[in-house]
Each structure stands twice: as C-alpha cells, then as structure tokens.
PDB file of N, CA and C in Angstrom:
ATOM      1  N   UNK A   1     106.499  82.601 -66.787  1.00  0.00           N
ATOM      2  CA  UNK A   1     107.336  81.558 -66.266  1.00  0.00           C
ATOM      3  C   UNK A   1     108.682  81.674 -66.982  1.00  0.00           C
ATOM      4  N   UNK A   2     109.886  81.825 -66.029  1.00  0.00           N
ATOM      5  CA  UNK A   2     111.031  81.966 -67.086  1.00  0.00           C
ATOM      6  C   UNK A   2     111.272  80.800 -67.928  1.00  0.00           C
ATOM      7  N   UNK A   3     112.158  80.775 -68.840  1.00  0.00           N
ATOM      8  CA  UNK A   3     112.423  79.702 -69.784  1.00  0.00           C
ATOM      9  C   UNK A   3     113.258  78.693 -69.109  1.00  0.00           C
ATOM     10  N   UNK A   4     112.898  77.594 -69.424  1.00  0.00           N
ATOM     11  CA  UNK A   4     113.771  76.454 -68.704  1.00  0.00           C
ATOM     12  C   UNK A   4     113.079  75.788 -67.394  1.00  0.00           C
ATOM     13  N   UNK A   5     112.165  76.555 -66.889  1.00  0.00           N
ATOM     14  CA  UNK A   5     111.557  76.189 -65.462  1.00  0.00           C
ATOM     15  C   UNK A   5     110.612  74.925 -65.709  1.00  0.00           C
ATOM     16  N   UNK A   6     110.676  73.581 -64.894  1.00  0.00           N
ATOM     17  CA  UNK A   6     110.135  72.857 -64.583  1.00  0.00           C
ATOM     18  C   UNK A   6     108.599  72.932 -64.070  1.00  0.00           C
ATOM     19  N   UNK A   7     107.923  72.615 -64.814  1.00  0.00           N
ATOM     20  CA  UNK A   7     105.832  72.773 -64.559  1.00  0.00           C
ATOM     21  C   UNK A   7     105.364  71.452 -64.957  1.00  0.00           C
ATOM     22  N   UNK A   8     104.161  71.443 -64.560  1.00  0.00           N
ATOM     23  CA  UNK A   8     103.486  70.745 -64.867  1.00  0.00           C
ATOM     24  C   UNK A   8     102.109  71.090 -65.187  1.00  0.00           C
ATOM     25  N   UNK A   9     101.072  70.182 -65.853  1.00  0.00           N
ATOM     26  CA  UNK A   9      99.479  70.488 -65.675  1.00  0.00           C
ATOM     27  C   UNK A   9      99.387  69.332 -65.016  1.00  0.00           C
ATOM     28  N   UNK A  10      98.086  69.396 -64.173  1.00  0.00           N
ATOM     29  CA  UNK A  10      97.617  68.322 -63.418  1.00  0.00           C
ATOM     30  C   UNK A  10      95.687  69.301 -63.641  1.00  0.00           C
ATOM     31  N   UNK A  11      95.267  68.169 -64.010  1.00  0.00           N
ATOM     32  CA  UNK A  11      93.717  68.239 -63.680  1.00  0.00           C
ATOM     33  C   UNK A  11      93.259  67.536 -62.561  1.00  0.00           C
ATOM     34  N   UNK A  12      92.530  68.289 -61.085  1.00  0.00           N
ATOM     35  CA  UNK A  12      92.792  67.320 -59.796  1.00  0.00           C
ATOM     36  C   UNK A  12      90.869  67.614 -59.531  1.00  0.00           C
ATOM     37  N   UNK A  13      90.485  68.151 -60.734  1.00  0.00           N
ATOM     38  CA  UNK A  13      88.926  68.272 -60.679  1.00  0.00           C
ATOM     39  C   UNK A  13      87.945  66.949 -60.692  1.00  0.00           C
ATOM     40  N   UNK A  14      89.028  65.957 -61.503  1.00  0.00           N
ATOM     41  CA  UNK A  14      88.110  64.492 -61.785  1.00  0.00           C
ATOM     42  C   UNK A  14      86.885  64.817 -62.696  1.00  0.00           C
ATOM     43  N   UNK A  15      87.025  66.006 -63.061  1.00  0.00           N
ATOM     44  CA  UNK A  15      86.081  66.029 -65.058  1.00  0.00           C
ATOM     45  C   UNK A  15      86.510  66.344 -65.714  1.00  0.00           C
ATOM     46  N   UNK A  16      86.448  66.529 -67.064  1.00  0.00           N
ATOM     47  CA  UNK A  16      86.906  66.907 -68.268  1.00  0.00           C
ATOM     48  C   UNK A  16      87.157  68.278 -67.783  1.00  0.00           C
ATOM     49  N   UNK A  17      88.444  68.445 -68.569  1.00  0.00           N
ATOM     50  CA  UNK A  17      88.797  70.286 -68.632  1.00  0.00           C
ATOM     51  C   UNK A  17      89.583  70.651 -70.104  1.00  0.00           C
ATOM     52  N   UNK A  18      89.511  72.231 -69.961  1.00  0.00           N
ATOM     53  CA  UNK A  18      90.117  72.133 -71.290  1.00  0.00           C
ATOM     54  C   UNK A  18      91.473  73.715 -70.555  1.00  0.00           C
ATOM     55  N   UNK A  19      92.289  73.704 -71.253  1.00  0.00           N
ATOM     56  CA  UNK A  19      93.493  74.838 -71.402  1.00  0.00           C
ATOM     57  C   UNK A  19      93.396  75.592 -72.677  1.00  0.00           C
ATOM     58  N   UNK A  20      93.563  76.507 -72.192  1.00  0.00           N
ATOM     59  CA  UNK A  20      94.204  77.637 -73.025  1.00  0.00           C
ATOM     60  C   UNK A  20      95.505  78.086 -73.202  1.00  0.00           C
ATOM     61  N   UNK A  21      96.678  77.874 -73.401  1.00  0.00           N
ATOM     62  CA  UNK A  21      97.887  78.093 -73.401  1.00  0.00           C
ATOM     63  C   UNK A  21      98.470  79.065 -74.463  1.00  0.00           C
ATOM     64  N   UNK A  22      99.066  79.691 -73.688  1.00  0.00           N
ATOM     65  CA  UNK A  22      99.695  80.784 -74.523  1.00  0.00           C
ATOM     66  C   UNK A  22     100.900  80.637 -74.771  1.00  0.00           C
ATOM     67  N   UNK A  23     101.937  80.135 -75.649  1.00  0.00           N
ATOM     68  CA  UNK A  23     103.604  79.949 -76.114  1.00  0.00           C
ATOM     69  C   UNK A  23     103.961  80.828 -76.918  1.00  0.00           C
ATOM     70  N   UNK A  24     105.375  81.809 -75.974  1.00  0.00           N
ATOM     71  CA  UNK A  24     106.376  82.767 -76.740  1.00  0.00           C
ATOM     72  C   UNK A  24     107.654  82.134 -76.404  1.00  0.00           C
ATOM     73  N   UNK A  25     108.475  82.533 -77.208  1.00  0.00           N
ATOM     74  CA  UNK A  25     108.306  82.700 -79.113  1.00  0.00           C
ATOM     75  C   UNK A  25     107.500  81.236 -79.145  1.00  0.00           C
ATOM     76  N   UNK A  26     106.748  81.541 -80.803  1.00  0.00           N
ATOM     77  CA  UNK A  26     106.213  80.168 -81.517  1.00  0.00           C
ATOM     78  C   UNK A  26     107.028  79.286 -81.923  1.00  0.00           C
ATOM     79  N   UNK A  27     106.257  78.015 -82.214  1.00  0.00           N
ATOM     80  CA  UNK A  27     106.905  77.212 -82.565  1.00  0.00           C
ATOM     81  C   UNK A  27     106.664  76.164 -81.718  1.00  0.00           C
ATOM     82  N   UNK A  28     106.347  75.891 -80.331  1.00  0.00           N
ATOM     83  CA  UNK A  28     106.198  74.595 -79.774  1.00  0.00           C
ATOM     84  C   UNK A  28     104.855  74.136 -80.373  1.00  0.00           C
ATOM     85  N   UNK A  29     103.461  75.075 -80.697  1.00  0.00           N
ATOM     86  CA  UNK A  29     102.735  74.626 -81.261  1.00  0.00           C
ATOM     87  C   UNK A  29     102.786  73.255 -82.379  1.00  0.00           C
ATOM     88  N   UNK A  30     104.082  73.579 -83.324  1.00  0.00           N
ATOM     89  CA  UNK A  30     104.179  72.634 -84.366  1.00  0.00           C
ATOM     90  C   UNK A  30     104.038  70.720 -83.471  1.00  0.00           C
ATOM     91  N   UNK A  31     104.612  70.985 -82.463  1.00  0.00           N
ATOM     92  CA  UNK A  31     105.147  69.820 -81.770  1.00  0.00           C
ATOM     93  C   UNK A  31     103.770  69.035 -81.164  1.00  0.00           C
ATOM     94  N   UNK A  32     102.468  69.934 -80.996  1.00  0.00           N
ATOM     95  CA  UNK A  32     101.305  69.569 -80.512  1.00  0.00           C
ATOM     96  C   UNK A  32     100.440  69.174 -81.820  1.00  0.00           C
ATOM     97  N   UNK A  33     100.737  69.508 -82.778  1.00  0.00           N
ATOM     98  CA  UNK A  33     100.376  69.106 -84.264  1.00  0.00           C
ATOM     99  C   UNK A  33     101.007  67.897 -84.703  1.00  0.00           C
ATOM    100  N   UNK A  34     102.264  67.776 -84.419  1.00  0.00           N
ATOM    101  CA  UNK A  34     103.035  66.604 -84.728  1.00  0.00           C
ATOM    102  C   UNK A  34     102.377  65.301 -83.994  1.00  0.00           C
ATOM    103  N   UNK A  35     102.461  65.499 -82.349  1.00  0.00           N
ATOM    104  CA  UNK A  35     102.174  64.703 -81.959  1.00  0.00           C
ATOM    105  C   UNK A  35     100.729  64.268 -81.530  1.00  0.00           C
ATOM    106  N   UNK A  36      99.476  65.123 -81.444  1.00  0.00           N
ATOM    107  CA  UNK A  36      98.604  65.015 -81.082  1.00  0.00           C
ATOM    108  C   UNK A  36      97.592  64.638 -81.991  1.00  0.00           C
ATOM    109  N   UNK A  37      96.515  64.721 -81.529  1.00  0.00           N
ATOM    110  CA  UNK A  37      94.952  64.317 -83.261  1.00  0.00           C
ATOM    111  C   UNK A  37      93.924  65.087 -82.719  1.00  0.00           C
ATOM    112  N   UNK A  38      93.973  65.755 -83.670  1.00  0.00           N
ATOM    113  CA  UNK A  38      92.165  66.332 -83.682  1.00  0.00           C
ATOM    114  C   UNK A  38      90.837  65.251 -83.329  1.00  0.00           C
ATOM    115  N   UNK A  39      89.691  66.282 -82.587  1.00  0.00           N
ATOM    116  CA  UNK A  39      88.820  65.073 -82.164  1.00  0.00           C
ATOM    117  C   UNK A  39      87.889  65.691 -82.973  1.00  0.00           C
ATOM    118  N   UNK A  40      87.263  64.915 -83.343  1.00  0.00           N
ATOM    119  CA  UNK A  40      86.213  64.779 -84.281  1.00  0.00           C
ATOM    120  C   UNK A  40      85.334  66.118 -84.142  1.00  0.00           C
ATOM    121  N   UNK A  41      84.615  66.343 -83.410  1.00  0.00           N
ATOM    122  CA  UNK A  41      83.720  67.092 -82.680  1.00  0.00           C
ATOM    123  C   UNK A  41      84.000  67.954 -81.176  1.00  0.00           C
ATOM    124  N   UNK A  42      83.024  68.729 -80.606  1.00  0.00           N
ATOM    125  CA  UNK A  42      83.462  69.037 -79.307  1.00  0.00           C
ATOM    126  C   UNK A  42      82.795  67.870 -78.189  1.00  0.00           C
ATOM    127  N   UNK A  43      82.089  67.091 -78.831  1.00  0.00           N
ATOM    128  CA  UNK A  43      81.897  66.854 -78.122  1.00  0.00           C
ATOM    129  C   UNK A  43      82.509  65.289 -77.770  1.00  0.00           C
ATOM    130  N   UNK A  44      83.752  65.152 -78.387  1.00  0.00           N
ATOM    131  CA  UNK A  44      84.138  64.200 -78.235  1.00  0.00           C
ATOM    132  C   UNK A  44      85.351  63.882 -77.070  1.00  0.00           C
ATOM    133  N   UNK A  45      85.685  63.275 -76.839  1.00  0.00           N
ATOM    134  CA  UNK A  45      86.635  63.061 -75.246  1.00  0.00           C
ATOM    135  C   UNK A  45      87.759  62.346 -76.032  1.00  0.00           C
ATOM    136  N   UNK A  46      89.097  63.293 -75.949  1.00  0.00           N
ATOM    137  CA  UNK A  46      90.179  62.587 -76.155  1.00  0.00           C
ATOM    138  C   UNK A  46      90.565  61.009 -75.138  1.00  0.00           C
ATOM    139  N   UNK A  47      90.771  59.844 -76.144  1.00  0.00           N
ATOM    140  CA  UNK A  47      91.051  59.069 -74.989  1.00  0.00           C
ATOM    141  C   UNK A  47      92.401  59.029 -74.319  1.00  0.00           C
ATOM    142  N   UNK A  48      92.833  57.707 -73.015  1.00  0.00           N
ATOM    143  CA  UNK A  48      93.744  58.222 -72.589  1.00  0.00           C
ATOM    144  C   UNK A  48      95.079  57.794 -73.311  1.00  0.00           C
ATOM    145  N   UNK A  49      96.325  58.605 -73.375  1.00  0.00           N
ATOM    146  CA  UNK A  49      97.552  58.462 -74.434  1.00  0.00           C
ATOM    147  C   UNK A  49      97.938  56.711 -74.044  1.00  0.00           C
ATOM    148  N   UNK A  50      98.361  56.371 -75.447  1.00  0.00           N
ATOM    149  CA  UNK A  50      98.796  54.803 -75.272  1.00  0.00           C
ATOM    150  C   UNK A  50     100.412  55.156 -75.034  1.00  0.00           C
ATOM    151  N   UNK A  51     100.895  53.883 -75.102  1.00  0.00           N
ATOM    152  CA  UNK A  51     102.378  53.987 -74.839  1.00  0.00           C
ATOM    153  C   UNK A  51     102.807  54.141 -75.876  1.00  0.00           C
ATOM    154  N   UNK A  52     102.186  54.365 -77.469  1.00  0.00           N
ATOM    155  CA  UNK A  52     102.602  54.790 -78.317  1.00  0.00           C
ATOM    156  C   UNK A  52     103.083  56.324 -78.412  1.00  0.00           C
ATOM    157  N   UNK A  53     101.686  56.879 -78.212  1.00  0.00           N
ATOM    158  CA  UNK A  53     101.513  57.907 -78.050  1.00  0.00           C
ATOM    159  C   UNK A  53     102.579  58.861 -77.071  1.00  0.00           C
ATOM    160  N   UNK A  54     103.183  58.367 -75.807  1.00  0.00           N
ATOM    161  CA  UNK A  54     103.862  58.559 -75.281  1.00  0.00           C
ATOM    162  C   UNK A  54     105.357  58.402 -75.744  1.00  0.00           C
ATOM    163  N   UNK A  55     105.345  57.483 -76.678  1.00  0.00           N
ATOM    164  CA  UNK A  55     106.630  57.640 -76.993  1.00  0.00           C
ATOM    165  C   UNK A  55     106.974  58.666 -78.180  1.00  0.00           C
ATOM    166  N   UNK A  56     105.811  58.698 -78.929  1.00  0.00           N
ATOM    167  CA  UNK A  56     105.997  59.684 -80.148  1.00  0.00           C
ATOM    168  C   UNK A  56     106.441  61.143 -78.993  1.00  0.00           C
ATOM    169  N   UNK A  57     105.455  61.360 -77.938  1.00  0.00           N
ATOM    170  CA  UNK A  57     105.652  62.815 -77.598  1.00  0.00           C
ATOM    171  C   UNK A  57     107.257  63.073 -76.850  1.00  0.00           C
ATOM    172  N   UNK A  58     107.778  61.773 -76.313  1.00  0.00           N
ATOM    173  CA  UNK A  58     108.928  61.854 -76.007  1.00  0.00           C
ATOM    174  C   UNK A  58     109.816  61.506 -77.231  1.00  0.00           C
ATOM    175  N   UNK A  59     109.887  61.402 -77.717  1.00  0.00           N
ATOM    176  CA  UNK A  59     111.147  61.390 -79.202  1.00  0.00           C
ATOM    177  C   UNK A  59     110.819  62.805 -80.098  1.00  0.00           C
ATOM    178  N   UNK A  60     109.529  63.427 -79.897  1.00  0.00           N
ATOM    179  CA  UNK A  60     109.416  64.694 -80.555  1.00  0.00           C
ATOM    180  C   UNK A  60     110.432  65.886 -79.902  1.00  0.00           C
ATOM    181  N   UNK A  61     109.911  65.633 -78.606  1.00  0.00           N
ATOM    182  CA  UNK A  61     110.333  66.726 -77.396  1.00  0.00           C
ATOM    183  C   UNK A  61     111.417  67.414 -77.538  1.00  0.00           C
ATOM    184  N   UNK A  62     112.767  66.694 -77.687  1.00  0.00           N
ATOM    185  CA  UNK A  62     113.906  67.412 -77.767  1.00  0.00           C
ATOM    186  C   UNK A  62     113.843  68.376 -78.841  1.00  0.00           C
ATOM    187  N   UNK A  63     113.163  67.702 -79.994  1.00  0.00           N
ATOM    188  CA  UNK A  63     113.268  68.655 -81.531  1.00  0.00           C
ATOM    189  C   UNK A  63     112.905  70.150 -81.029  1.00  0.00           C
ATOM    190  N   UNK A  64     111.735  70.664 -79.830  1.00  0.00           N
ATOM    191  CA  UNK A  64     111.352  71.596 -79.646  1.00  0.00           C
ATOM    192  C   UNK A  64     111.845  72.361 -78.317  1.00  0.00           C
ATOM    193  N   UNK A  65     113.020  71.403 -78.099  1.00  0.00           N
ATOM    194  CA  UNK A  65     113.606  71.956 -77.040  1.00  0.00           C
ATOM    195  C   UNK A  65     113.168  71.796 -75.351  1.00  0.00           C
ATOM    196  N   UNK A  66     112.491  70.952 -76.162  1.00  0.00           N
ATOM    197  CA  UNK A  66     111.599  70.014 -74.269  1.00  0.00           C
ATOM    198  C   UNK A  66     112.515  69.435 -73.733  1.00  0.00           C
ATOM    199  N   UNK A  67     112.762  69.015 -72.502  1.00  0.00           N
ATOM    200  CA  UNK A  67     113.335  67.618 -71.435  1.00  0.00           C
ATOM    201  C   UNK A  67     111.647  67.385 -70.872  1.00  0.00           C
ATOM    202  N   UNK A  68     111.044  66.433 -71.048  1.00  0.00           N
ATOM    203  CA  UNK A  68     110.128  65.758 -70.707  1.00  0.00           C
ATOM    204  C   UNK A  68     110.383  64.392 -69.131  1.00  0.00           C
ATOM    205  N   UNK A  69     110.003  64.882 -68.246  1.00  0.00           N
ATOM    206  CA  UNK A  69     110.828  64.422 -66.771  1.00  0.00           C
ATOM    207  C   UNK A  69     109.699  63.260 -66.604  1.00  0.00           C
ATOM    208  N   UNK A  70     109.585  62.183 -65.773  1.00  0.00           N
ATOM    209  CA  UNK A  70     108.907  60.886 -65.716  1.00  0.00           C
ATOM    210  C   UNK A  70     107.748  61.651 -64.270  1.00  0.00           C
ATOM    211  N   UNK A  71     106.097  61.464 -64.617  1.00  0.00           N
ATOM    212  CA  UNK A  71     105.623  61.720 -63.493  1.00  0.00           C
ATOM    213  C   UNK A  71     105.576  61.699 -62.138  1.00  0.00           C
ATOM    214  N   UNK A  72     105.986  60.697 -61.767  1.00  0.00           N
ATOM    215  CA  UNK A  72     106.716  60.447 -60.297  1.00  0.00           C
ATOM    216  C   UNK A  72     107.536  61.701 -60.100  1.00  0.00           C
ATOM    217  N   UNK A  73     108.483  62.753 -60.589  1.00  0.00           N
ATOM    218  CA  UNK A  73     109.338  63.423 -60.394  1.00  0.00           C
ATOM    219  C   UNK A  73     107.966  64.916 -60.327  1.00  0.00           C
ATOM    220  N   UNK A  74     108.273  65.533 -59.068  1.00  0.00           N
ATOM    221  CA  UNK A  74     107.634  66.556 -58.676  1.00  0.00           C
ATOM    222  C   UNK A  74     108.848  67.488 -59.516  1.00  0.00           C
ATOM    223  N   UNK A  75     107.835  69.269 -59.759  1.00  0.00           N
ATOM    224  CA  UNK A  75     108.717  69.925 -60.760  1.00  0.00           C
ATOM    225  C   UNK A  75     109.568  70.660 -59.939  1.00  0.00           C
ATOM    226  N   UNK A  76     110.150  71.342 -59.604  1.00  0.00           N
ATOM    227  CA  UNK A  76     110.758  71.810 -58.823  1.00  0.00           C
ATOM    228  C   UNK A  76     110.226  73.577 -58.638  1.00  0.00           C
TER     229      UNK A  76
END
C-alpha cells in the first residue's frame, strides 16, 4: 500500500478475529504499545475501546505520523 493511502480494517465476520500486520519502516509499533494493553491470556477478549481510549489513540497518532479520519468517512 503506498504511503499516505487511506485504509481501513473492518471485521464484517461478527466473531472474534485476530491480524497480523506487517509495518515498514518501524516504528508505528511503538504507538500500539503506547496506546494499547496486553490481555492477560489468549484467551481473553479485548473489550470494546472507551472514549478514553479513543482519545489517547487520537492525540498519539500524529506523533507517528497518522491522520486518524472519523468512521462515518469511507477511505478513499
């Protein structure tokens, strides 16, 4: 995907899924460390992000060079 291009994930299965993502160059990783939490176990189910949570990942974003667009907005 070139750099800069507008994506999204959408899970449209209605069960748990998991990703594998691959990021070149490094470094956005740090930003999923910053903002995210380890779950206990595998077998545990992240719950769903609060509006906290949402705001931490949007005030992180720019640091890593994100624009983070509002869901309503299809990616182009």
């Amino acid at each position: 995907m070139p750099i800069g291009s507008r994506h999204r994930f959408k899970n449209e299965s209605g069960q748990p899924t998991r990703m594998l993502i691959t990021i070149a160059p490094a470094g956005l990783e740090e930003m999923f460390l910053e903002v995210g939490e380890f779950l206990s176990s595998e077998a545990d189910q992240p719950s769903p992000p609060t509006a906290e949570d949402i705001e931490r990942l949007l005030e992180a974003a720019p640091r890593y060079g994100l624009e983070i667009f509002p869901p309503s907005e299809k990616p182009c």
